[in-house]
N, C-alpha and C. Protein backbone atom coordinates (compact mmCIF):
# COMPACT_ATOMS: atom_id res chain seq x y z
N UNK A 1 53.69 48.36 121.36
CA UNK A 1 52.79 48.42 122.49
C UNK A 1 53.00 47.23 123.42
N UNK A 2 53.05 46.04 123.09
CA UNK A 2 53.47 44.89 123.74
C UNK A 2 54.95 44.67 124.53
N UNK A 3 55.42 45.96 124.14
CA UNK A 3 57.13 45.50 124.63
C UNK A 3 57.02 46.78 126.17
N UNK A 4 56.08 47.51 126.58
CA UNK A 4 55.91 48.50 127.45
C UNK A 4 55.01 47.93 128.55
N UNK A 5 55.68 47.35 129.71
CA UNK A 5 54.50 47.01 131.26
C UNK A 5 55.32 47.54 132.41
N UNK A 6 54.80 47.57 133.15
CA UNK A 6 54.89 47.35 134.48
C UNK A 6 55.77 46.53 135.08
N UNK A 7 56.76 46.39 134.99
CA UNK A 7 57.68 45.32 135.63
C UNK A 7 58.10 45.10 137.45
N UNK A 8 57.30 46.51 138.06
CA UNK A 8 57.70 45.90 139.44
C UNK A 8 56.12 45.65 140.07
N UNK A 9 54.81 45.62 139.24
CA UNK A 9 53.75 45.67 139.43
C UNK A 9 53.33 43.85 140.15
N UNK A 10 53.06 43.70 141.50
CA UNK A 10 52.89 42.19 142.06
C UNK A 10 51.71 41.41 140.83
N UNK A 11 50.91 42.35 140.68
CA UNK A 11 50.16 41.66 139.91
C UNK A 11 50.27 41.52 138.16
N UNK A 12 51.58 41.61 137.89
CA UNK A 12 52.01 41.53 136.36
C UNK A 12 51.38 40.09 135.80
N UNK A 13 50.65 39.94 134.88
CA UNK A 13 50.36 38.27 134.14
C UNK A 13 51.09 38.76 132.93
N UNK A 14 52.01 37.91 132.66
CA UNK A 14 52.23 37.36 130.85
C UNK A 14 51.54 36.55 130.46
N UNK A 15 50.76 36.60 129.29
CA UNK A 15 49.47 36.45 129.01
C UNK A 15 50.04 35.72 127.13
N UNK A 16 51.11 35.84 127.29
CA UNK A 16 51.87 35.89 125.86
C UNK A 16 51.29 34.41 124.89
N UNK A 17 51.46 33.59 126.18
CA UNK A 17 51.82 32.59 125.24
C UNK A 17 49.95 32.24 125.41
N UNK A 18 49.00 32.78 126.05
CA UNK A 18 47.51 32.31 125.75
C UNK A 18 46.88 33.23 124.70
N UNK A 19 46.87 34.73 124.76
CA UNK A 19 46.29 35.47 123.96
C UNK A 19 47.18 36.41 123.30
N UNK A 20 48.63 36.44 123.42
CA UNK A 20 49.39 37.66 123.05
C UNK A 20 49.89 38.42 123.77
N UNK A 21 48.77 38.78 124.79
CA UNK A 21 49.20 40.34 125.32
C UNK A 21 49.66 39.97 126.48
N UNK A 22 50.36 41.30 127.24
CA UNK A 22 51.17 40.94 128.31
C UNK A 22 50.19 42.57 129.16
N UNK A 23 49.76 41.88 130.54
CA UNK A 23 48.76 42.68 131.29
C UNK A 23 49.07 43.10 132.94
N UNK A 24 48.34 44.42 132.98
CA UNK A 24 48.62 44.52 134.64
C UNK A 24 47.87 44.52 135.12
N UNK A 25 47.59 43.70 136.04
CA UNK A 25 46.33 43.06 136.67
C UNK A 25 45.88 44.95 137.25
N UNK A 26 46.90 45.89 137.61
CA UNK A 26 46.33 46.92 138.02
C UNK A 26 45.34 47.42 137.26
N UNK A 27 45.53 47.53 135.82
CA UNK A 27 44.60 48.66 135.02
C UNK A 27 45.48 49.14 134.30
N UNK A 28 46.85 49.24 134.10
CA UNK A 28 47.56 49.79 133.29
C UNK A 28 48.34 49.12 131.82
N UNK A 29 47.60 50.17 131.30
CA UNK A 29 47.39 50.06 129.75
C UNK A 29 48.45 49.96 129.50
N UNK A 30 49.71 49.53 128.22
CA UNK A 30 50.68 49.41 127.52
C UNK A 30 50.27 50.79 126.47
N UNK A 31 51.20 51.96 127.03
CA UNK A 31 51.72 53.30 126.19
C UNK A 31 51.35 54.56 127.25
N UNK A 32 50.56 54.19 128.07
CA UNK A 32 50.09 54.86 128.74
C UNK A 32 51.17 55.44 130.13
N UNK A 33 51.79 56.55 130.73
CA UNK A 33 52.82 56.53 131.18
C UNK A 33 52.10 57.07 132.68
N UNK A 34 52.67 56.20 133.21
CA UNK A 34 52.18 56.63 134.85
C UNK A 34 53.49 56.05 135.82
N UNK A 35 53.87 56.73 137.42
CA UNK A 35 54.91 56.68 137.74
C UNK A 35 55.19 54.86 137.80
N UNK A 36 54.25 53.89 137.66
CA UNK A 36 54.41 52.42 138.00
C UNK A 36 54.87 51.73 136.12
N UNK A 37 54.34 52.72 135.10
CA UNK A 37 54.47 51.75 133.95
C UNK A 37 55.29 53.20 133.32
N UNK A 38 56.48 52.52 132.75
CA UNK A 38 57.41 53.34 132.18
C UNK A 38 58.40 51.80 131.24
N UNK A 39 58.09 52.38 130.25
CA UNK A 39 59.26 51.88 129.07
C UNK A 39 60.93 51.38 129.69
N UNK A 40 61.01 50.09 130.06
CA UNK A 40 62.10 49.16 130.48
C UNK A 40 62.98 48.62 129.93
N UNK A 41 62.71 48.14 128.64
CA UNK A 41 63.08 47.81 127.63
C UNK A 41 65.18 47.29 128.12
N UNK A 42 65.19 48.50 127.90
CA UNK A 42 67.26 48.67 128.07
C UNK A 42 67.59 48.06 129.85
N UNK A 43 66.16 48.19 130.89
CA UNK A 43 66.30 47.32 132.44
C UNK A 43 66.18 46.00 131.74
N UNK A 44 65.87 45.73 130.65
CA UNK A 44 64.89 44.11 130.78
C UNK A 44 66.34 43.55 130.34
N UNK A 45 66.83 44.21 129.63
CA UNK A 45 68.38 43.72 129.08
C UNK A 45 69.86 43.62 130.00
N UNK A 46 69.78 44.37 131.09
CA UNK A 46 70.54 44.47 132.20
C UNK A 46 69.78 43.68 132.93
N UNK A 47 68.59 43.53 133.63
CA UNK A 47 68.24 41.71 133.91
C UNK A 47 68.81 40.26 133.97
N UNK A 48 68.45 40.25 132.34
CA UNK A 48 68.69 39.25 131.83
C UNK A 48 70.31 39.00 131.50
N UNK A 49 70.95 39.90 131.32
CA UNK A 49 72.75 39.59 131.51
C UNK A 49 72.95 39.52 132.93
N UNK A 50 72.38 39.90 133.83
CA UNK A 50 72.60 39.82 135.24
C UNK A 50 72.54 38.35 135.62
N UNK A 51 71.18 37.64 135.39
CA UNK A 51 70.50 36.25 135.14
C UNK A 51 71.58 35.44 134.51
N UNK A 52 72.27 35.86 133.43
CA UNK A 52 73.00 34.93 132.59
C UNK A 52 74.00 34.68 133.52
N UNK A 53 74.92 35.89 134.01
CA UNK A 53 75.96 36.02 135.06
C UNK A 53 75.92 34.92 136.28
N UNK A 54 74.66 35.16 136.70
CA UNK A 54 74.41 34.04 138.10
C UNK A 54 74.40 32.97 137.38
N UNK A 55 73.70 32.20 136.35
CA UNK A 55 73.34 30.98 135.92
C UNK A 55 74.99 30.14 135.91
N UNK A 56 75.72 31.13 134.98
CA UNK A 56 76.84 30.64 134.84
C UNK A 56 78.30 30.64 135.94
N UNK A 57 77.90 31.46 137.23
CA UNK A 57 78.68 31.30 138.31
C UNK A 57 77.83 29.89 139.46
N UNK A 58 76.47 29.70 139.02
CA UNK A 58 75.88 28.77 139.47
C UNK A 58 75.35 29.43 140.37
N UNK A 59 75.19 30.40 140.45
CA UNK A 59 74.66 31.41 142.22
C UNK A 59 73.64 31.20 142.61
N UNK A 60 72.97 30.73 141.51
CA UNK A 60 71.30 30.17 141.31
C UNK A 60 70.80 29.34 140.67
N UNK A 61 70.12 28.49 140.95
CA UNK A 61 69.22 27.63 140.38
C UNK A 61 67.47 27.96 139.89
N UNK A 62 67.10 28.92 140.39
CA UNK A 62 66.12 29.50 140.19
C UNK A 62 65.52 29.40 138.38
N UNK A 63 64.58 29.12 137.86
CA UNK A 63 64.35 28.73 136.45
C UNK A 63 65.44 27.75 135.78
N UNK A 64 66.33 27.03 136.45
CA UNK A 64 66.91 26.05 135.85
C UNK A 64 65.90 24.80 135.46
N UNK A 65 64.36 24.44 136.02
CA UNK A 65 64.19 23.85 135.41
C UNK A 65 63.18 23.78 134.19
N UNK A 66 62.79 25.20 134.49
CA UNK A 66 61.80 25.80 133.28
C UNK A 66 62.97 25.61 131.62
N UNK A 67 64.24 26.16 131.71
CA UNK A 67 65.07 25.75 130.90
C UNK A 67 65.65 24.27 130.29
N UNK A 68 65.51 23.41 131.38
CA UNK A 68 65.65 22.37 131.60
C UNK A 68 64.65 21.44 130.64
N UNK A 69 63.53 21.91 131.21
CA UNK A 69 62.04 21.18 130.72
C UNK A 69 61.77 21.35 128.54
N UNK A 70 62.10 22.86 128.64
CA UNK A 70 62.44 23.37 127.23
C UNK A 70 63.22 22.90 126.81
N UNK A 71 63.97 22.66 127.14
CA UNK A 71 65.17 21.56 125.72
C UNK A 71 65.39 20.36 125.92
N UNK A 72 64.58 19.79 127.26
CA UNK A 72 64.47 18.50 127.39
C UNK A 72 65.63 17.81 127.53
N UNK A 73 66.68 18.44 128.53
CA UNK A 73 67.73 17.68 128.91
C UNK A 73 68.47 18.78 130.17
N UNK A 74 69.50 18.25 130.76
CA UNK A 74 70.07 18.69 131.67
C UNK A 74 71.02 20.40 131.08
N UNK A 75 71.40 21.29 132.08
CA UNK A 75 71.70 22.13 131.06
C UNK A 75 73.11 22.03 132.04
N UNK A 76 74.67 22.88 131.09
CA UNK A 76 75.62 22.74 132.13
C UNK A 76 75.13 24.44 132.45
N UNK A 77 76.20 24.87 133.09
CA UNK A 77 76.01 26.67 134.11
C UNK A 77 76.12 27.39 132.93
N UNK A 78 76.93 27.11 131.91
CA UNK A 78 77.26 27.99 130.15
C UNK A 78 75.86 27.65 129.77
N UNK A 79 75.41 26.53 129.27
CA UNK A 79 74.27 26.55 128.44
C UNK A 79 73.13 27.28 129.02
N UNK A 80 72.46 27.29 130.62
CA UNK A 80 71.79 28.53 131.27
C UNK A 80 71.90 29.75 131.24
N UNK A 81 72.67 30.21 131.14
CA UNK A 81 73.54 31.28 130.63
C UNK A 81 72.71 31.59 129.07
N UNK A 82 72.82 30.88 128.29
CA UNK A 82 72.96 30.66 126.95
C UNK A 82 71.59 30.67 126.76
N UNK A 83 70.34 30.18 127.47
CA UNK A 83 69.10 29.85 127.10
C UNK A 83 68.08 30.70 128.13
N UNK A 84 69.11 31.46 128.68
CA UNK A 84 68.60 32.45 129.72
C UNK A 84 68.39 33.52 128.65
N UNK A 85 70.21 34.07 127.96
CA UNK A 85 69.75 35.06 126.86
C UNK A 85 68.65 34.89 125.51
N UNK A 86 68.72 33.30 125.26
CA UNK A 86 68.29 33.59 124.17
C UNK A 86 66.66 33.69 124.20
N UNK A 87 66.15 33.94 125.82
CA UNK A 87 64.50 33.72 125.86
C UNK A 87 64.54 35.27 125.94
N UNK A 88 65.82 36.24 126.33
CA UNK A 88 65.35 37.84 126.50
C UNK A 88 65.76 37.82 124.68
N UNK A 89 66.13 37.41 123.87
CA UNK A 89 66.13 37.49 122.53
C UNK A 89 65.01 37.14 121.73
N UNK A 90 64.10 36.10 122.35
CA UNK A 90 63.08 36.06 121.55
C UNK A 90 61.53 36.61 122.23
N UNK A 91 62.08 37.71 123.43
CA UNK A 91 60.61 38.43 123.48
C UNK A 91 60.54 39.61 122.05
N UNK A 92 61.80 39.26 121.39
CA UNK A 92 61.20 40.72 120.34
C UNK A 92 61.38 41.75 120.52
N UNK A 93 62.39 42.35 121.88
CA UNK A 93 62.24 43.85 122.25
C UNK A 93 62.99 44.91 121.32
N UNK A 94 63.61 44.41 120.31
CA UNK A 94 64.42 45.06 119.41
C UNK A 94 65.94 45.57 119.79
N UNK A 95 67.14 45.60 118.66
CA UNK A 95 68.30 45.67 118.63
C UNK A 95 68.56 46.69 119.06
N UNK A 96 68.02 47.80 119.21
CA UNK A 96 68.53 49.43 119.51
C UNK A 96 69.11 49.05 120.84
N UNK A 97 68.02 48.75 121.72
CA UNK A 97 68.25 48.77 123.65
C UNK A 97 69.37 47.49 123.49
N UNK A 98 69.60 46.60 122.83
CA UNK A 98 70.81 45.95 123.44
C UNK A 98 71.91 46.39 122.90
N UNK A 99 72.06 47.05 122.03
CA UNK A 99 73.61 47.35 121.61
C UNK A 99 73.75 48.81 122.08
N UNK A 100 72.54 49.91 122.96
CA UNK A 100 72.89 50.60 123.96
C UNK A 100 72.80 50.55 125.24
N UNK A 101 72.12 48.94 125.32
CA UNK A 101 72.85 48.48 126.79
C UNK A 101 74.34 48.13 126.68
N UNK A 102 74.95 47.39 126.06
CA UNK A 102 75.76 46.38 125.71
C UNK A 102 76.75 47.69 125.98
N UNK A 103 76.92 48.68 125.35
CA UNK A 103 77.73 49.82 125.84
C UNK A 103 77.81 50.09 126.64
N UNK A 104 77.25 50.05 127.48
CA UNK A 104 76.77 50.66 128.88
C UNK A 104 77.36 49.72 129.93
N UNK A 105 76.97 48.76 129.47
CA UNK A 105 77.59 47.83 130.69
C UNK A 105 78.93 46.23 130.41
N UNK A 106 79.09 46.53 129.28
CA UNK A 106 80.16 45.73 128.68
C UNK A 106 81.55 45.32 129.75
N UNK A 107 81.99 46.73 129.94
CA UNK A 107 83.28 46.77 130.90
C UNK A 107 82.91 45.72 132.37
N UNK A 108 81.42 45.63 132.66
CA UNK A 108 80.90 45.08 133.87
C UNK A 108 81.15 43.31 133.91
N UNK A 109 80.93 43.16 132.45
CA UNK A 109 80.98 41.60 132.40
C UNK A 109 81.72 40.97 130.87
N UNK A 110 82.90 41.98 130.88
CA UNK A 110 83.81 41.22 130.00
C UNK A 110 84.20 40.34 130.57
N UNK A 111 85.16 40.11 131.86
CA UNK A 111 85.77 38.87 132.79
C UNK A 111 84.88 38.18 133.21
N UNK A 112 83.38 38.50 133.66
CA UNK A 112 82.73 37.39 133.79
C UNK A 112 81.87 36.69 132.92
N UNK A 113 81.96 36.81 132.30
CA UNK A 113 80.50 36.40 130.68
C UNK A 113 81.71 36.21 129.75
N UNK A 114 82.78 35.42 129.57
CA UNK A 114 84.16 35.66 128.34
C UNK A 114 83.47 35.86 127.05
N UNK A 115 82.90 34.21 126.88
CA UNK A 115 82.11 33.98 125.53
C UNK A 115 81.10 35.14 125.34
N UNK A 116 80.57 35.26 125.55
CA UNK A 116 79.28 36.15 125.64
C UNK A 116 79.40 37.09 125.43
N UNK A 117 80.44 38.09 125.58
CA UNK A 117 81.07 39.30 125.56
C UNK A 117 81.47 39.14 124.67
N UNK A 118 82.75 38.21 124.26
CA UNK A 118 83.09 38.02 122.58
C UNK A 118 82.11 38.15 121.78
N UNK A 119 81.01 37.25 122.10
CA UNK A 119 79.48 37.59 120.92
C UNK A 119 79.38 38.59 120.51
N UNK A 120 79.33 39.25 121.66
CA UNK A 120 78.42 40.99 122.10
C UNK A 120 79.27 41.71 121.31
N UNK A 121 80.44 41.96 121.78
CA UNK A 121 81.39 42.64 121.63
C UNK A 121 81.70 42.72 119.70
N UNK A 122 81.78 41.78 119.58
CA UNK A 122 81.79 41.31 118.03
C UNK A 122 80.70 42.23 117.25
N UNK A 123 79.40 41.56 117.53
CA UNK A 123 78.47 42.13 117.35
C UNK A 123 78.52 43.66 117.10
N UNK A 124 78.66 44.09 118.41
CA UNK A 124 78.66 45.83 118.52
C UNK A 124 79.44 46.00 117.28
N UNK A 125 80.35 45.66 117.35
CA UNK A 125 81.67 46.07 116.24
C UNK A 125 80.87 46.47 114.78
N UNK A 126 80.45 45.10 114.52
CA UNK A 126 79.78 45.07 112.91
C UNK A 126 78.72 46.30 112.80
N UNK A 127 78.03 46.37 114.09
CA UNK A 127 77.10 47.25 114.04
C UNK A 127 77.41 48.68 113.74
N UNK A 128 78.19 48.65 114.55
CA UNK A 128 78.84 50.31 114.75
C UNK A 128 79.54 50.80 113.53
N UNK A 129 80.53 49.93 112.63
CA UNK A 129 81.03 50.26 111.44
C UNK A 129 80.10 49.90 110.25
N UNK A 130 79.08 48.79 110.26
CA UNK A 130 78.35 48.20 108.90
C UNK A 130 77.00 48.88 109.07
N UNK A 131 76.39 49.05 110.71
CA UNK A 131 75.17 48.97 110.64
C UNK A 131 74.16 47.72 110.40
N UNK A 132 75.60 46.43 110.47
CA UNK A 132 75.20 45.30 110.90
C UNK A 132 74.53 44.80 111.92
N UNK A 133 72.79 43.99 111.79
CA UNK A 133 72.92 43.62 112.93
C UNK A 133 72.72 41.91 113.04
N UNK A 134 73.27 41.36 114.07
CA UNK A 134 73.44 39.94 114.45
C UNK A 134 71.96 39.58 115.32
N UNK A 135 71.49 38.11 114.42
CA UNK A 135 70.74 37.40 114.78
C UNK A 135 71.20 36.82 115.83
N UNK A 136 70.63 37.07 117.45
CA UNK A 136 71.58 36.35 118.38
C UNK A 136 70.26 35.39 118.78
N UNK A 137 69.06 35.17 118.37
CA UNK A 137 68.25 34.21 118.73
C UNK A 137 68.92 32.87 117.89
N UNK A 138 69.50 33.38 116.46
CA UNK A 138 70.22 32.19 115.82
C UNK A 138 71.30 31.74 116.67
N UNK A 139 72.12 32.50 117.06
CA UNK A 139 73.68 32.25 117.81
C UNK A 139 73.11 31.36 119.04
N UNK A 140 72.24 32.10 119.99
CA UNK A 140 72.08 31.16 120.86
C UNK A 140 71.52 29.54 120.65
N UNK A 141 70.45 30.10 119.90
CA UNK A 141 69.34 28.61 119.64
C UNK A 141 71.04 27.62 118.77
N UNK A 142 72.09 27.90 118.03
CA UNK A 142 73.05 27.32 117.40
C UNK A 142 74.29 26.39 118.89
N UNK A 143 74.21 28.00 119.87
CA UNK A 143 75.52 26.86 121.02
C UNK A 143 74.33 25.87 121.88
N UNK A 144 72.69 25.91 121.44
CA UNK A 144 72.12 25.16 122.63
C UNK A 144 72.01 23.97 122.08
N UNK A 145 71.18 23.88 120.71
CA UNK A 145 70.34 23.25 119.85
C UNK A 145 71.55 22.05 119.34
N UNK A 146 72.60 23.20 118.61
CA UNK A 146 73.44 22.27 117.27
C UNK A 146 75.00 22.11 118.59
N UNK A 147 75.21 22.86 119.96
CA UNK A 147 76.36 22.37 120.75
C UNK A 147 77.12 22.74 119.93
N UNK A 148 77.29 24.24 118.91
CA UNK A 148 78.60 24.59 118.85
C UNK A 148 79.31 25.07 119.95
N UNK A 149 80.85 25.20 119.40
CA UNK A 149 81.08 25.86 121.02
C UNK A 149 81.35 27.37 120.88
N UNK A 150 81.68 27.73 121.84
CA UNK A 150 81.57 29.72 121.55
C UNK A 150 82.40 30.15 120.72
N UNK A 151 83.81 29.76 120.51
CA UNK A 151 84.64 30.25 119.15
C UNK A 151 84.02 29.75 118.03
N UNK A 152 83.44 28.64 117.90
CA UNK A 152 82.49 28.47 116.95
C UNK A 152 81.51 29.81 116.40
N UNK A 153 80.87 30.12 117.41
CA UNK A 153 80.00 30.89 117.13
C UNK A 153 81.02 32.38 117.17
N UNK A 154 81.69 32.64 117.72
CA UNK A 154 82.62 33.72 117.62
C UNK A 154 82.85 33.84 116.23
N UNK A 155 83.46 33.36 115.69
CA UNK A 155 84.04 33.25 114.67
C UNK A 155 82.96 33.32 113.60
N UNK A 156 81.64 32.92 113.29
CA UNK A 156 80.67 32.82 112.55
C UNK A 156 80.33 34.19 112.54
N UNK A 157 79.96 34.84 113.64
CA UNK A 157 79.45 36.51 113.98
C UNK A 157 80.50 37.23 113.37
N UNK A 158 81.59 36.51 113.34
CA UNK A 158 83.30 38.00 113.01
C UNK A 158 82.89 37.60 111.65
N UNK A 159 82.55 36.68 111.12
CA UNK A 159 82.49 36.52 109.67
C UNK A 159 81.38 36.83 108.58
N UNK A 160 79.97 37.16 110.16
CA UNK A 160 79.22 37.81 109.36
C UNK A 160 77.96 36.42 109.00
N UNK A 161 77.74 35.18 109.62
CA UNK A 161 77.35 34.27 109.37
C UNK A 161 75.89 34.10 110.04
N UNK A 162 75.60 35.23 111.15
CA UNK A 162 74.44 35.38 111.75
C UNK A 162 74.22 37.00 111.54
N UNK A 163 74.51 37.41 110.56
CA UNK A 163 73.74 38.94 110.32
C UNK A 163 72.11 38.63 109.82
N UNK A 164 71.73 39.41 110.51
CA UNK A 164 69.89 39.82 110.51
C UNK A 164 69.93 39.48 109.05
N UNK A 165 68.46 38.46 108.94
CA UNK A 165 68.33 38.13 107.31
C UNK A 165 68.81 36.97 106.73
N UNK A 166 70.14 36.64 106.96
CA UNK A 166 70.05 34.98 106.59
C UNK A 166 70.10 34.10 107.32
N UNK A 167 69.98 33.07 107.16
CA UNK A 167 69.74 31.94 107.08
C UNK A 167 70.75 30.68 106.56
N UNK A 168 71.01 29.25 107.23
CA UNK A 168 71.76 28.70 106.43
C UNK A 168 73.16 29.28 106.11
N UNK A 169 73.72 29.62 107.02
CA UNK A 169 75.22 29.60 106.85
C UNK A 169 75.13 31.36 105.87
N UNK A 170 74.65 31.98 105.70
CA UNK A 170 75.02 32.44 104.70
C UNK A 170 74.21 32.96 103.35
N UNK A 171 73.18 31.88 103.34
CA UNK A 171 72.12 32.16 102.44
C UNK A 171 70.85 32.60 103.00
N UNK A 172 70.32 33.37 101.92
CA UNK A 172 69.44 34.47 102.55
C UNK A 172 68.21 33.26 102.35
N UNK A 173 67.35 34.29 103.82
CA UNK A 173 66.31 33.19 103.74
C UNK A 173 65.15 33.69 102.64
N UNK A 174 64.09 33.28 102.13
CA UNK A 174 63.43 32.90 101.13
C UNK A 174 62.12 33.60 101.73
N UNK A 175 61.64 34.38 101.11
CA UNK A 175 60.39 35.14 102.38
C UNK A 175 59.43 35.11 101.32
């Protein structure tokens, strides 16, 4: 219910981080389908790779310092990029809509997104043959937090080191 609003509504509040919910100042309920509130989910993901795209050609500065302020240091055009995706990774919207966005629009930003696409691309892979899926709130929060660099993290995802569920390199986390 929380992952369904209004996204071109002027009066949208995210309300997330005071009470949870995310509201339309119009009146429109989350499930409720009217021509202004319709299920976005797979737009919110073409967005936010769009966002990553500019951050990292520099086209924009726009929320560079909301990112900025969050990790408490300067970011380069890759790491915006990097902390752009990993905030559409931790609204929670679930793995289905990005690995049938990620199809959808892959061919669009293999040459421009390299790293990122390697992620993705990787990713899809495991998914599509294992039914694997990759923790990419770990991958990102790992090239921002710990400054690996993207074959770093390339290489961790081909190996299976951020599949959904563990933790620690490898070891499952403890629930």
């Amino acid at each position: 219910m929380k992952t369904r609003f209004c996204l071109e509504c002027n009066n949208f509040e995210d309300r997330k981080e005071i009470d949870g919910n995310v509201l339309c100042a119009k009146g429109h309920t989350p499930g409720v389908n009217c021509p202004e509130f319709q299920d976005r989910l797979v737009d919110s993901f073409y967005s936010y790779i769009y966002w990553a795209y500019l951050y990292s050609t520099s086209e924009t500065d726009e929320g560079r310092d909301y990112f900025e302020k969050r990790f408490s240091r300067k970011l380069s055009r890759q790491e915006l990029a990097y902390a752009c995706l990993l905030d559409y990774f931790e609204l929670g919207l679930g793995d289905s809509h990005f690995y049938r966005g990620w199809k959808t629009i892959r061919r669009i930003y293999d040459g421009k997104l390299p790293a990122i696409s390697k992620i993705f691309d990787i990713a899809l892979q495991k998914f599509d043959l294992y039914n694997e899926k990759t923790d990419f709130t770990r991958v990102f929060l790992d090239l921002l937090f710990f400054k690996k660099t993207s074959e770093e993290a390339i290489k961790e995802v081909s190996e299976g080191l951020y599949k959904w569920g563990l933790t620690n390199h490898g070891k499952r986390d403890s629930i």
